[in-house]
N, C-alpha and C. Protein backbone atom coordinates (compact mmCIF):
# COMPACT_ATOMS: atom_id res chain seq x y z
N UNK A 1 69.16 97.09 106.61
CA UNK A 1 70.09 96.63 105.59
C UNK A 1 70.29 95.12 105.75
N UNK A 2 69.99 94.19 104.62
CA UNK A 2 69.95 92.86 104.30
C UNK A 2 71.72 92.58 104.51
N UNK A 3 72.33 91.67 105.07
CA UNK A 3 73.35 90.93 104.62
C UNK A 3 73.70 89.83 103.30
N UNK A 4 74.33 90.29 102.96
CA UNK A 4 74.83 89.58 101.50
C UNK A 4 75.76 88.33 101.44
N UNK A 5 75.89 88.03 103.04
CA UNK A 5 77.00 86.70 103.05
C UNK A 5 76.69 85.84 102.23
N UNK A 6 75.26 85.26 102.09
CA UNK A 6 74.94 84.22 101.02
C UNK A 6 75.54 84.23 99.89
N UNK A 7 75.31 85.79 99.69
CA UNK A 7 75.74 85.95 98.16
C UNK A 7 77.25 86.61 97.30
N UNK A 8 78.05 85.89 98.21
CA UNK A 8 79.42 86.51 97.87
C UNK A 8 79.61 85.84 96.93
N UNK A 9 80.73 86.16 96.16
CA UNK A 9 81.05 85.40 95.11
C UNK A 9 82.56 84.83 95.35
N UNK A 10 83.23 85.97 96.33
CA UNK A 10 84.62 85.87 96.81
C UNK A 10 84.58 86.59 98.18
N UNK A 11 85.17 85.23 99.08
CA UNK A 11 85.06 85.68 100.71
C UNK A 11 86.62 86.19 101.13
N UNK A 12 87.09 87.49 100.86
CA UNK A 12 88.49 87.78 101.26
C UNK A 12 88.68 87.26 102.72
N UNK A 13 88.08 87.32 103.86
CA UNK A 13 88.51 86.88 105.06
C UNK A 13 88.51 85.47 104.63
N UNK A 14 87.90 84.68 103.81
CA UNK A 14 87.90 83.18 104.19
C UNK A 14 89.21 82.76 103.10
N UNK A 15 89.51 83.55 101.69
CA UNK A 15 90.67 83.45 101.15
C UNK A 15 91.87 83.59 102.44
N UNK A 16 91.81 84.90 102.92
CA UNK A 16 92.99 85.30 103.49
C UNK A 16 93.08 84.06 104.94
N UNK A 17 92.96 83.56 105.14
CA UNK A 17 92.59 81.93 106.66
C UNK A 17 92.61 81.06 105.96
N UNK A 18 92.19 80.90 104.72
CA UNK A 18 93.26 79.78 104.00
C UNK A 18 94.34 79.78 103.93
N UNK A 19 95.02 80.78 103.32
CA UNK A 19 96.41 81.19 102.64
C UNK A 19 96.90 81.05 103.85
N UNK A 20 96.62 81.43 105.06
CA UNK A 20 97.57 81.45 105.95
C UNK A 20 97.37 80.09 106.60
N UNK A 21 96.83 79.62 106.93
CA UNK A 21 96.69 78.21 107.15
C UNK A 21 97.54 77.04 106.43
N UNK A 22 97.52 77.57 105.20
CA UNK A 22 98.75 76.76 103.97
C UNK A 22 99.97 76.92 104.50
N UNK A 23 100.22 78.30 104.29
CA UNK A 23 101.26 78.81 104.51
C UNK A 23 102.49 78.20 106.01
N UNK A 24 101.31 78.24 107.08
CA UNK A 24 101.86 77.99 108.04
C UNK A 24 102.03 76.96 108.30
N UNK A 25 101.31 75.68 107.87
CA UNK A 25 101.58 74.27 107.54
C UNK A 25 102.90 73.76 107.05
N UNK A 26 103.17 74.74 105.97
CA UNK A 26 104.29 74.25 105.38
C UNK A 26 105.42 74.57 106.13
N UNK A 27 105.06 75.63 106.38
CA UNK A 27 106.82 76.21 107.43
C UNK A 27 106.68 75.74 108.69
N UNK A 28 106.08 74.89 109.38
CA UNK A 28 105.80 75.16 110.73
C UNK A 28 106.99 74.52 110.76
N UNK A 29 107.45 73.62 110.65
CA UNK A 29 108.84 72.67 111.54
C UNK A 29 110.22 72.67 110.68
N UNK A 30 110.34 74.04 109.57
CA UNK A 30 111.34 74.44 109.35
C UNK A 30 112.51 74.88 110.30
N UNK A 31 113.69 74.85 109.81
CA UNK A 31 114.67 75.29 110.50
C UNK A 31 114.76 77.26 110.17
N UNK A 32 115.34 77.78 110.84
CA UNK A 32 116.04 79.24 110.05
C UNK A 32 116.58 78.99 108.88
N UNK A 33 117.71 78.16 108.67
CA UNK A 33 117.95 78.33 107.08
C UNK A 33 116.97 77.86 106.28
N UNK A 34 116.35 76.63 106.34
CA UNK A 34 115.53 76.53 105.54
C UNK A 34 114.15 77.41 105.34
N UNK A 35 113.48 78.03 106.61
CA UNK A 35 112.84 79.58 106.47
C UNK A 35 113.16 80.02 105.55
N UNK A 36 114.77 80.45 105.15
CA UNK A 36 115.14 81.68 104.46
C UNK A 36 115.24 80.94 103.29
N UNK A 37 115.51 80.01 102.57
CA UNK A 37 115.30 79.19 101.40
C UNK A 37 114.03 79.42 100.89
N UNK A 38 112.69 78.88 101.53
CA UNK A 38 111.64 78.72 101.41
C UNK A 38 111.25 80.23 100.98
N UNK A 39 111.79 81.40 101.41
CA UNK A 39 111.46 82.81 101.88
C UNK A 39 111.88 82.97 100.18
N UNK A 40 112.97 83.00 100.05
CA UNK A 40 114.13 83.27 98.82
C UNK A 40 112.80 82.68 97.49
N UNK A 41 112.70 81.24 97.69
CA UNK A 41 112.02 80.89 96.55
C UNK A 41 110.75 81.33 96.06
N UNK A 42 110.08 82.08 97.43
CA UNK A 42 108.85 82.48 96.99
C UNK A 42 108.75 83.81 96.15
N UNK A 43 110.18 84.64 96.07
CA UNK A 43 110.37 86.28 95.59
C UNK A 43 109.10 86.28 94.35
N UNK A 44 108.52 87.69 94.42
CA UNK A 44 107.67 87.84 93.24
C UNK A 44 108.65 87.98 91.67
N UNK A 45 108.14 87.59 90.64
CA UNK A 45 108.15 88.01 89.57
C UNK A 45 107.72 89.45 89.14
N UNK A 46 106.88 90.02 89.89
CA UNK A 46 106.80 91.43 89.15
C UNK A 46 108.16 92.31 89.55
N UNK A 47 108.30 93.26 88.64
CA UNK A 47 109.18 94.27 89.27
C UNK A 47 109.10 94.87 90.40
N UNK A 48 108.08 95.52 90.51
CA UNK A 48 107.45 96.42 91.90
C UNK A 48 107.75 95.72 92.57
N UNK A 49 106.83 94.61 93.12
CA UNK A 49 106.87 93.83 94.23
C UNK A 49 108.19 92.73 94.48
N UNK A 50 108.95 93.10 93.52
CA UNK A 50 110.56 92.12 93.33
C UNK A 50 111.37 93.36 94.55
N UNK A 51 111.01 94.23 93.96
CA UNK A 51 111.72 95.67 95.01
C UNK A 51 111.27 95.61 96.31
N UNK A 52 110.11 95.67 96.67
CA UNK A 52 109.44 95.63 97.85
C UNK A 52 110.18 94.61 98.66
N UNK A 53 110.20 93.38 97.92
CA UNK A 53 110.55 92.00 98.57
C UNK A 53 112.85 92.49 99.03
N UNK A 54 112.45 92.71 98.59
CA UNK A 54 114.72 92.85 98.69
C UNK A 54 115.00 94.54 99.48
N UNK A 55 114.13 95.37 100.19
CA UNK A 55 114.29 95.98 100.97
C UNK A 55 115.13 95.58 102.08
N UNK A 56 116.02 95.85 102.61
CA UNK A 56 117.07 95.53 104.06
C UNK A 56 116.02 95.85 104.97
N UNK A 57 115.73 97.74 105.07
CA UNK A 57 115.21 98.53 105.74
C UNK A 57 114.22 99.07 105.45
N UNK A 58 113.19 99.68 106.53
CA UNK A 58 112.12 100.12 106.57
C UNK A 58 112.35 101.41 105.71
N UNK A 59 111.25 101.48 104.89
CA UNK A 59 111.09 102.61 104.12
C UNK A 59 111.24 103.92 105.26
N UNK A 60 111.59 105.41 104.60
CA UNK A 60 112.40 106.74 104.96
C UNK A 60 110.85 107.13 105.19
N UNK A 61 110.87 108.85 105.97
CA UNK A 61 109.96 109.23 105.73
C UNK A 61 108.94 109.46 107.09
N UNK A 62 107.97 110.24 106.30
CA UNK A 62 107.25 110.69 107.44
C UNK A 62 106.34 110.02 107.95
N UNK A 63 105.58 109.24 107.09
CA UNK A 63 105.14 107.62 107.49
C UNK A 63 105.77 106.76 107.85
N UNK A 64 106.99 106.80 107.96
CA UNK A 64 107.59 105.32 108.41
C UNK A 64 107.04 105.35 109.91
N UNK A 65 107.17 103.81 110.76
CA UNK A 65 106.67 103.82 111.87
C UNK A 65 108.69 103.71 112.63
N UNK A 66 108.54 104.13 113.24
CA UNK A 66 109.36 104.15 113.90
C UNK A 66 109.57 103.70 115.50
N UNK A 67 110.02 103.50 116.38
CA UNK A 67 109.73 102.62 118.04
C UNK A 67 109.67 104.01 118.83
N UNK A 68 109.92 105.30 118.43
CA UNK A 68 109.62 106.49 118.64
C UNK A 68 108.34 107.00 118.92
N UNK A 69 107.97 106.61 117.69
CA UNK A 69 106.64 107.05 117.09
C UNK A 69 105.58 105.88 117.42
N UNK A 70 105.96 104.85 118.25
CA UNK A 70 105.12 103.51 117.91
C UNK A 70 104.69 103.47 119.79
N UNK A 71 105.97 104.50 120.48
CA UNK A 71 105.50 104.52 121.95
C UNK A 71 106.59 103.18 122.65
N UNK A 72 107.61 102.84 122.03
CA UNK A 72 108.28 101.47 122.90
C UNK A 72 109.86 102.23 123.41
């Protein structure tokens, strides 16, 4: 089996090491409040992911991971 790296059109590992590379640039020498500013301004616009984002707590359930279940 040939490798196709040549021929990607979109490299998710090399997207996803950017984004975080940005990302962490910008926050690196934030304070905590300003973290949570920066955090606040980024909230999604979609609905779904507006919900996701404003969770307190870990989702219920039989999947949740728990420090039980995680061995700590």
């Amino acid at each position: 089996m040939q490798s196709e790296a040549g021929n990607k059109s979109f490299d998710c590992v090399e997207w996803t090491r950017e984004a975080r590379d940005r990302i962490n640039s910008e926050i690196r020498d934030m304070s905590d409040e300003e973290l949570c500013r920066w955090l606040e301004a980024q909230r999604p616009h979609d609905p779904f992911l507006a919900e996701l984002f404003d969770r307190k707590t870990s989702p219920k359930g039989s999947r949740a991971l728990t420090r039980e279940s995680a061995g700590d």
